[in-house]
Each structure stands twice: as C-alpha cells, then as structure tokens.
Protein backbone atom coordinates (compact mmCIF):
# COMPACT_ATOMS: atom_id res chain seq x y z
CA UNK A 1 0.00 0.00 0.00
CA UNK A 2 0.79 3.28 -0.49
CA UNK A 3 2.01 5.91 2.40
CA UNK A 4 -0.67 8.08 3.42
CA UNK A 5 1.42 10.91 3.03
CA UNK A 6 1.73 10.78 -0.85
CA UNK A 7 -2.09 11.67 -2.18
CA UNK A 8 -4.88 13.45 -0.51
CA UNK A 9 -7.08 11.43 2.06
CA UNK A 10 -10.51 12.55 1.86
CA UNK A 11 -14.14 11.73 1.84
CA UNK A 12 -16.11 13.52 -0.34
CA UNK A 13 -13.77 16.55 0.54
CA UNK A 14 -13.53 16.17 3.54
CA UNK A 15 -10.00 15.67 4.54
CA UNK A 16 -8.70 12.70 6.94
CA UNK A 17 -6.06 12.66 9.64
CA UNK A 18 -3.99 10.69 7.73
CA UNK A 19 -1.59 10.00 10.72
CA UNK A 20 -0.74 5.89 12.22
CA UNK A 21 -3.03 7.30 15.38
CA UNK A 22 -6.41 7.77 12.96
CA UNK A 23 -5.75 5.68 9.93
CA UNK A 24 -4.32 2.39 9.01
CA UNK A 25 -4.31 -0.95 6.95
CA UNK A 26 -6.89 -3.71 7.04
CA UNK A 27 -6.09 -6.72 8.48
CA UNK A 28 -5.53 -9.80 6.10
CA UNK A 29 -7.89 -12.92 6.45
CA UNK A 30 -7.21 -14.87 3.32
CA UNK A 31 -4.91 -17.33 5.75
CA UNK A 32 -8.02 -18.65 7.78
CA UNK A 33 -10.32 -19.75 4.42
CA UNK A 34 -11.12 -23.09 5.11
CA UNK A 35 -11.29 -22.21 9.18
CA UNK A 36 -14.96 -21.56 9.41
CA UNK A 37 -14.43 -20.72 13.59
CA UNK A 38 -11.54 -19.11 13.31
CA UNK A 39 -13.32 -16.45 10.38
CA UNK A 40 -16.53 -16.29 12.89
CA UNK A 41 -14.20 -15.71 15.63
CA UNK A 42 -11.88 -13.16 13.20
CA UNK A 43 -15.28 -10.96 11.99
CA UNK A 44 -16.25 -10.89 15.67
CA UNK A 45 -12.43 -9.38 16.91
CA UNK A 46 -12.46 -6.80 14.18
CA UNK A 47 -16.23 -6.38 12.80
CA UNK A 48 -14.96 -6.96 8.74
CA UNK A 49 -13.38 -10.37 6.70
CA UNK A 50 -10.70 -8.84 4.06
CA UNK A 51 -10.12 -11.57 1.93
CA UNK A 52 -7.28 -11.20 -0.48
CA UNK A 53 -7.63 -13.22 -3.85
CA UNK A 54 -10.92 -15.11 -2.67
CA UNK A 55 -12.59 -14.70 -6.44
CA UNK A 56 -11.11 -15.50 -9.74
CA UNK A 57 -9.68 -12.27 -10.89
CA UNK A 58 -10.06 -13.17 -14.71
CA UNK A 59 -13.75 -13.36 -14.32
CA UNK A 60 -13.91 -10.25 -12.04
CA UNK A 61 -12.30 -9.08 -15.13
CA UNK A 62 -14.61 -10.23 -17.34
CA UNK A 63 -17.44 -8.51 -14.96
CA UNK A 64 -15.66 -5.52 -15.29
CA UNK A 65 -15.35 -5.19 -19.26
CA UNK A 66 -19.12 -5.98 -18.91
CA UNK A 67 -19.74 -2.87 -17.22
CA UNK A 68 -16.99 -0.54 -19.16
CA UNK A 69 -18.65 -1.98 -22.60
CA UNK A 70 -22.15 -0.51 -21.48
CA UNK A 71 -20.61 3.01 -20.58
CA UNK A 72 -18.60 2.78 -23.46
CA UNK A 73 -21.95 2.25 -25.86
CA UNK A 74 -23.72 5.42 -24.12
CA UNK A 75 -20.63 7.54 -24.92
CA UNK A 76 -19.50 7.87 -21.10
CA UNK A 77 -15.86 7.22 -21.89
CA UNK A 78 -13.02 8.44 -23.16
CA UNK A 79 -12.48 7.29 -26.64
CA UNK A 80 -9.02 8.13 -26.66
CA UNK A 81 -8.27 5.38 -23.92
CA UNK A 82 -8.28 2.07 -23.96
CA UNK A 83 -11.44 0.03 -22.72
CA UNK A 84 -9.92 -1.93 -19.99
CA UNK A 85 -8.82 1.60 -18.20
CA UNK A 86 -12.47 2.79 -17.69
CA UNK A 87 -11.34 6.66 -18.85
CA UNK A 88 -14.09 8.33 -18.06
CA UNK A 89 -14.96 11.56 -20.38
CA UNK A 90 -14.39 14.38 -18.86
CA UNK A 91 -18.29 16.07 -18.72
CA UNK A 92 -19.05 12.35 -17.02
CA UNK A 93 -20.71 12.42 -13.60
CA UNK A 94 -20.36 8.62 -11.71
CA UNK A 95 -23.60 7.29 -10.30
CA UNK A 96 -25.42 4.16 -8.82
CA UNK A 97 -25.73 1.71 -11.86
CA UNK A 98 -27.83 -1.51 -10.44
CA UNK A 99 -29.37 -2.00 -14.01
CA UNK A 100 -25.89 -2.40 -15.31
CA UNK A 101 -25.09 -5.59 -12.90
CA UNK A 102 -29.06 -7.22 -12.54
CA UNK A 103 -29.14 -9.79 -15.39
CA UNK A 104 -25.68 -9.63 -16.04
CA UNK A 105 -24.41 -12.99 -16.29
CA UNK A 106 -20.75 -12.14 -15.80
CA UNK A 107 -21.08 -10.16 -12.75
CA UNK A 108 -23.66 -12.93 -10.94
CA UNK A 109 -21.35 -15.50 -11.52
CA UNK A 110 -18.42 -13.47 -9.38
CA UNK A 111 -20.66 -12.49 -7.10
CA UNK A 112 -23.39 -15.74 -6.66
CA UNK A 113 -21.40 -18.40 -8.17
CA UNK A 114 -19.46 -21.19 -6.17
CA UNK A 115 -16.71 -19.49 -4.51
CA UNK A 116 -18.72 -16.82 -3.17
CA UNK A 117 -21.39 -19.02 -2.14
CA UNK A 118 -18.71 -21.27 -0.20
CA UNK A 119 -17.43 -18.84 1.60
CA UNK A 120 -20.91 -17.36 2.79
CA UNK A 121 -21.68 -21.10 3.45
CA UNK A 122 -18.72 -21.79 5.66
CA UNK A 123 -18.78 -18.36 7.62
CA UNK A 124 -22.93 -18.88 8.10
CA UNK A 125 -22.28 -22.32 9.13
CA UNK A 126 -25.48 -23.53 6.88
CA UNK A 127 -26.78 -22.96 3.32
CA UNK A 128 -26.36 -19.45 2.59
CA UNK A 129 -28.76 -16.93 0.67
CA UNK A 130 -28.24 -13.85 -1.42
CA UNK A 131 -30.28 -11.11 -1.91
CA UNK A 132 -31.65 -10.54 -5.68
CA UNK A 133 -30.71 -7.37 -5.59
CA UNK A 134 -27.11 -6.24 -6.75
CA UNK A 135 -25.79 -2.41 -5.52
CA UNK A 136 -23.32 -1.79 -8.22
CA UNK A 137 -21.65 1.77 -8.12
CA UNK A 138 -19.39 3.50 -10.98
CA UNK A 139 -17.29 6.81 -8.79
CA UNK A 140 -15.63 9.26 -10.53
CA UNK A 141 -13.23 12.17 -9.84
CA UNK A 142 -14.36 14.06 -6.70
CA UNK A 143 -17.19 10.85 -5.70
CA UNK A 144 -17.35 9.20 -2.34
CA UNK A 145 -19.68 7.67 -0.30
CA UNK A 146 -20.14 9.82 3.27
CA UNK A 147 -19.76 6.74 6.86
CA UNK A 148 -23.23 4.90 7.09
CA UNK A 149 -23.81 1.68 8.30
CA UNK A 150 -25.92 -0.59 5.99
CA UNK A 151 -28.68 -2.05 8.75
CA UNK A 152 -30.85 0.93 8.10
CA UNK A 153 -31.32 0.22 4.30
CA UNK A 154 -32.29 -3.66 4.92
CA UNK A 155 -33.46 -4.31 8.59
CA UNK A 156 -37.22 -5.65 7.91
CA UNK A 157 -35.71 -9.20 7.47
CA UNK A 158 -32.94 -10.87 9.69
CA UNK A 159 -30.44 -8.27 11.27
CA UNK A 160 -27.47 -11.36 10.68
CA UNK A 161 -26.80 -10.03 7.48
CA UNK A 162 -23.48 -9.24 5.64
CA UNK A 163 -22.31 -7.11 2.92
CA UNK A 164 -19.76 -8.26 0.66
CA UNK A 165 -17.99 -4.96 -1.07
CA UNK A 166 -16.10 -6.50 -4.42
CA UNK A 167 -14.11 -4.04 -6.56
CA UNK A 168 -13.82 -4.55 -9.84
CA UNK A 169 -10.68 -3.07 -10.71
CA UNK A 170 -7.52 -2.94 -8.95
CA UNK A 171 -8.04 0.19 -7.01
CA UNK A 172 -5.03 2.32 -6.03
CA UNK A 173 -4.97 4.78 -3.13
CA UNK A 174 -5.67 7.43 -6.19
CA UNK A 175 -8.71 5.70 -7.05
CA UNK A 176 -9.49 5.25 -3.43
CA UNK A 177 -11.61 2.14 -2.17
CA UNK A 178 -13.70 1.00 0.74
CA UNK A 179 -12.90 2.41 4.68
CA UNK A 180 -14.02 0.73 7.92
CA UNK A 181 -13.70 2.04 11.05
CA UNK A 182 -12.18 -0.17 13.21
CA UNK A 183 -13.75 -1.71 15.66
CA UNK A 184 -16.79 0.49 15.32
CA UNK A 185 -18.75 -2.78 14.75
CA UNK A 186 -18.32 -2.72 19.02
CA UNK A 187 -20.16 0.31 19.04
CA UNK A 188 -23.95 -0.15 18.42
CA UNK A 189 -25.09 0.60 21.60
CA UNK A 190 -23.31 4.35 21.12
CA UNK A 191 -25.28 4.69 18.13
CA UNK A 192 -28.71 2.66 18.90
CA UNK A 193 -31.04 5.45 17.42
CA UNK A 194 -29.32 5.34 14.33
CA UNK A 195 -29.58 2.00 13.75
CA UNK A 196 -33.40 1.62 14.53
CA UNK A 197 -33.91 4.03 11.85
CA UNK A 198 -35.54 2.25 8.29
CA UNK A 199 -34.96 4.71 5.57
CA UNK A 200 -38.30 3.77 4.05
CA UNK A 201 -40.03 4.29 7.49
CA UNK A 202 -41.36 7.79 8.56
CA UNK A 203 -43.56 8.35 11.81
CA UNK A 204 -47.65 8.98 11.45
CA UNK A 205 -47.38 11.05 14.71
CA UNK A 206 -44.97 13.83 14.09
CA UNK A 207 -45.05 17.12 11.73
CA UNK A 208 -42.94 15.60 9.09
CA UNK A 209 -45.47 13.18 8.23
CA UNK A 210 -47.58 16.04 5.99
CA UNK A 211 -44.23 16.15 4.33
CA UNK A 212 -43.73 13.04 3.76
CA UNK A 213 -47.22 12.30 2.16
CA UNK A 214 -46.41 15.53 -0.22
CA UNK A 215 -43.39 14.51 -1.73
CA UNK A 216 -43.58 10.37 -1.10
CA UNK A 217 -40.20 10.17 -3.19
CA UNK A 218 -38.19 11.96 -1.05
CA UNK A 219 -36.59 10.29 1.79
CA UNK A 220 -36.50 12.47 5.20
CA UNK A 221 -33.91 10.17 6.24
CA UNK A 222 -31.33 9.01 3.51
CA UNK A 223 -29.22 7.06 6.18
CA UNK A 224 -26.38 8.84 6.39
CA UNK A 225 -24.36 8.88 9.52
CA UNK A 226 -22.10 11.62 9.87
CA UNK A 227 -20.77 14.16 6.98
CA UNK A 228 -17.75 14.32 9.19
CA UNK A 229 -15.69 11.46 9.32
CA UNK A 230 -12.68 13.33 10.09
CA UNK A 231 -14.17 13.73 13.76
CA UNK A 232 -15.78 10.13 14.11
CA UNK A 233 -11.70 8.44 14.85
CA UNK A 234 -12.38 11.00 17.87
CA UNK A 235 -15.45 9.95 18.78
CA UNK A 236 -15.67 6.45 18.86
CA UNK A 237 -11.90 5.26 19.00
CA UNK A 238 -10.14 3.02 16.28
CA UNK A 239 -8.76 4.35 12.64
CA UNK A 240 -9.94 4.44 9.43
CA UNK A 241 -8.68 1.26 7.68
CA UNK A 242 -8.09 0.52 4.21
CA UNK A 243 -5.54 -0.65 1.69
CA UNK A 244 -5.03 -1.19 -2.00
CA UNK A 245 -7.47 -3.77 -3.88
CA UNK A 246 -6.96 -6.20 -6.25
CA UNK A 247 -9.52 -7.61 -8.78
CA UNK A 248 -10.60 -10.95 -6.83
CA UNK A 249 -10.78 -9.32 -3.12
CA UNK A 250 -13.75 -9.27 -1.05
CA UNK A 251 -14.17 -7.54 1.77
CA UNK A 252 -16.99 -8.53 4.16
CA UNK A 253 -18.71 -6.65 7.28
CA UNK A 254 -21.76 -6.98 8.96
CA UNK A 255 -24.77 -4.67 9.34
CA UNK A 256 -23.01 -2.23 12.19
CA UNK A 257 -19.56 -2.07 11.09
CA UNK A 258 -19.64 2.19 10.39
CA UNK A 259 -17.83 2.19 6.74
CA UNK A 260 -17.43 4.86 4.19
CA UNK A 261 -14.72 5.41 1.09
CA UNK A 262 -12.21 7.97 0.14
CA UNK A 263 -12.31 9.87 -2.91
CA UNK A 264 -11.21 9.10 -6.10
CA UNK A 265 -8.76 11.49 -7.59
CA UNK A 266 -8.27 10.27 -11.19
CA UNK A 267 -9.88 10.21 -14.02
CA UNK A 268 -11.12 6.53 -13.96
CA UNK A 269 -14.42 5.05 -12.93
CA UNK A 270 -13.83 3.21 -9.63
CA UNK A 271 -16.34 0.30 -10.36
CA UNK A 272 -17.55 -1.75 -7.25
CA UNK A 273 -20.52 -3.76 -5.94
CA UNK A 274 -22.27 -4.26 -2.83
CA UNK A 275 -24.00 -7.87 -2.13
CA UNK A 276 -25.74 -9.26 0.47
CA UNK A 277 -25.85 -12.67 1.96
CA UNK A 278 -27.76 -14.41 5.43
CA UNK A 279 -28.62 -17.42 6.08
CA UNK A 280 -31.13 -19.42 4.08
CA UNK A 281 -33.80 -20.11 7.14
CA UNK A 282 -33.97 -17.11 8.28
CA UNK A 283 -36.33 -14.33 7.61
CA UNK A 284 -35.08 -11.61 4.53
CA UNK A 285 -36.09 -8.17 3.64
CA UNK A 286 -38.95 -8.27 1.39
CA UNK A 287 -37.34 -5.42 -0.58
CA UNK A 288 -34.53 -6.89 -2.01
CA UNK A 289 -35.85 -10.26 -3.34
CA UNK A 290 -37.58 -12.13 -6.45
CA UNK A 291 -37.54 -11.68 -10.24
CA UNK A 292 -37.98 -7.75 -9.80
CA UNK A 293 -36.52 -6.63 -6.40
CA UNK A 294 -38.93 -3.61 -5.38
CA UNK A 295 -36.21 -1.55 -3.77
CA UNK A 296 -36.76 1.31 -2.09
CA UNK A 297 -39.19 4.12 -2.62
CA UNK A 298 -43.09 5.22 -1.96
CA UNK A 299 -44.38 1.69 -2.75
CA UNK A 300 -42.45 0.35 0.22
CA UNK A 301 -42.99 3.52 2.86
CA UNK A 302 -43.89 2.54 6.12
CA UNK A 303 -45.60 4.58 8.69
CA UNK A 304 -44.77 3.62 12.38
CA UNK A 305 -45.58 5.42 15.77
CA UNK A 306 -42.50 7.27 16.99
C-alpha cells in the first residue's frame, strides 16, 4: 500500500487525519479460508473479513469489461483510452448503476457463483442466501460515499446479514476504495437510534409526516451517519482502515460495522458492488428479493408510531 502521506485522504472533501493514530491498513484474512471458527471468531475481533484473492480475478475481469462496454456504448468514456482503463470523459458524472449488474451474467457468476457461495456457506455455518438485488456503483473524480452503516437500508428481514464490497478493478490509493472504522462494529449501543432508523419508514405522529405524504419520493432520512468522518476516529476510537485492492478481493462486514470510502482522484471510474448474503432459514427483507426486487421508494414507505 501506499504511504498516506503521498495523495490526498478525503471523503467527499472532507479531509482525513492521515496520521498511524487515525488511519491504518486492514487486516488480512485470506490465511483462515477453510477455518470456518476461526473467520466467525476473526469478523467478531475486528467487525470486517478482508479476503485477499478469494474470487477469480479473470472473471472479475470479465465482470468488469461488462460494465466498461455498457458506458462505453452510451458515450461515457473516453475514446481516446483504452477500454480496460475505464477513462471516463471528462463532462461524465459517476452514479449508482444496479441496471448495469441485474441480469448480467458475468457479474452474478463473481458475485453468486461457487466461490462466493462457499465462503458465505462456511462463515454462516449452513446454506447461505443472497439477496436478488445487486448495488453496483461506478465513482468518478471528486465521488465518495459519506460513513453509514448498511442495517438501516435492509433491517425488515434478519439483522445477521453481511455485505460483501467486491471491486472490480484494482483500485489504487488514487482511485481510493472501501474504509471501515475499526472496531466500530463494538459500538452499536453508542449509536442505537441510528440503527433503529428504516430509511423507508417515517412516523404517522410527528409534523414531518404532511411532508412526507407531499413529496412520497423523497426520503426524510437518507441514512447517512455523519458528513464528518474526520471527527468520528475521535469519537468512537479506532482508525480508518483501508488498503489497495486487487480484482478478486472481497471484503466482508456486517450490518453495524460504520464504513465509508475515500475519494477518487483520477480520471477513472472506480467500479464496485455491494451484495448481500444471510442465512437461508432465516427471515429476509422483502425489498430486495424475487424476479424484480422492489427496492426502495413510496411503494415500500412505512408509517410507524414514533
């Protein structure tokens, strides 16, 4: 990895203390695949699984050209630069791109095929499901996501839920990459409130409600935890963690595990995908199962007594 002296480290501008006190390098898991106890016993110590090399990188690759080759066709790239380098033009804004990755054979089979499925498997301790639903995510120049943890987006089925981040890329400290805070995962009780929050919940008792029935596609919540995560190191203890990824690393957290990512400063789409995986026989969130996953949004608002 690169030091963290040598390119800005920021979060959607914001800029990080970038010293060994408030930010650091994830901790390698890759030698305990195969250990099921010792993993369960690893994610509980430090709240996240980073799994070097766990997928095939040439079809992570292939899932990646999959993606470039629809930006390329709606003229999001730069034609001057090869394919494989997802150069994006320079009028191109990143955004959220789950209709890229739904359907897509080469990116299901990385991220629902056998090896992931294994691993969920062995780390569950019984037969594993997905959720239909794939969060796939295309960040350019300037683009970050602000700390959040995901519970709040997917809590109306079991809470024993993981999220699997996968780039698909090799991403650089330039292009910047996935943060966790460490050992914020030990924290839930600090932020309690938070975490009770549904982002497609709203309460029938309270002013906002009028609100919320006038403009039913807006979220009053949008599940953000903090726009400063220079000051959340301070406030809860631990570093931001990171490192440089490689096509074929997962990186795996559960539902309270506060996470975020640094900004990309090139010119180069950062493409990664979020996935989600519980086990089999237990309850899921209605929203982000079956042929047509209904998401979020007014046809799944929920009014509750606050």
């Amino acid at each position: 990895m690169s030091t963290v002296l040598d390119i800005p480290v920021s979060c959607n501008g914001v800029e990080l203390d970038a010293s060994p006190e408030y930010f650091g390098e994830l901790r390698r898991s890759s030698d305990l695949l195969g250990q099921p106890e010792a993993l369960r016993a690893r994610m509980m110590e430090d709240g996240y699984l980073y799994m070097p090399g766990l997928l095939d990188r040439e079809a992570v690759r292939q899932g990646r050209l999959s993606i470039l080759e629809k930006f390329q066709a709606e003229g999001a790239l730069d034609e001057n630069a090869p394919l494989e380098e997802g150069v994006a033009r320079a009028d191109f804004k990143g955004r959220f791109i789950p209709d890229f990755a739904m359907g897509n054979p080469a990116i299901e089979k990385v991220l629902y095929g056998s090896r992931m499925m294994a691993f969920f498997r062995d780390l569950l301790g019984a037969e594993a499901l997905h959720f239909d639903f794939t969060w796939f995510r295309a960040m350019t120049h300037g683009q970050a996501s602000w700390p959040h943890c995901d519970l709040v987006y997917m809590s109306r089925g079991t809470h024993n839920l993981y999220t699997a981040w996968t780039p698909f890329g090799d991403i650089t400290r330039e292009l910047g990459g996935l943060m966790i805070l460490e050992k914020s995962h030990l924290k839930a009780d600090r932020i309690r409130k938070y975490l009770d929050k549904d982002v497609d919940s709203y309460c029938e008792n309270k002013p906002m409600t009028q609100k919320q029935e006038e403009h039913p596609d807006q979220w009053l919540f949008d599940g953000i935890l903090s726009k400063q995560p220079d000051t959340l190191p301070h406030k809860f203890g631990g570093r931001w963690l990171t490192t440089e990824f490689s096509m074929g690393d997962v990186l795996v957290f559960p539902m309270s595990t506060i996470h975020g990512s640094l900004d990309n400063h090139t010119n180069r789409l950062r493409l990664s995908s979020d996935s989600r995986y519980q086990l089999a026989s237990e309850p899921v969130d209605e929203r982000w199962v079956g042929e047509n996953p209904p998401g979020h949004g007014p046809h799944v608002h929920r009014g509750v007594i606050c």
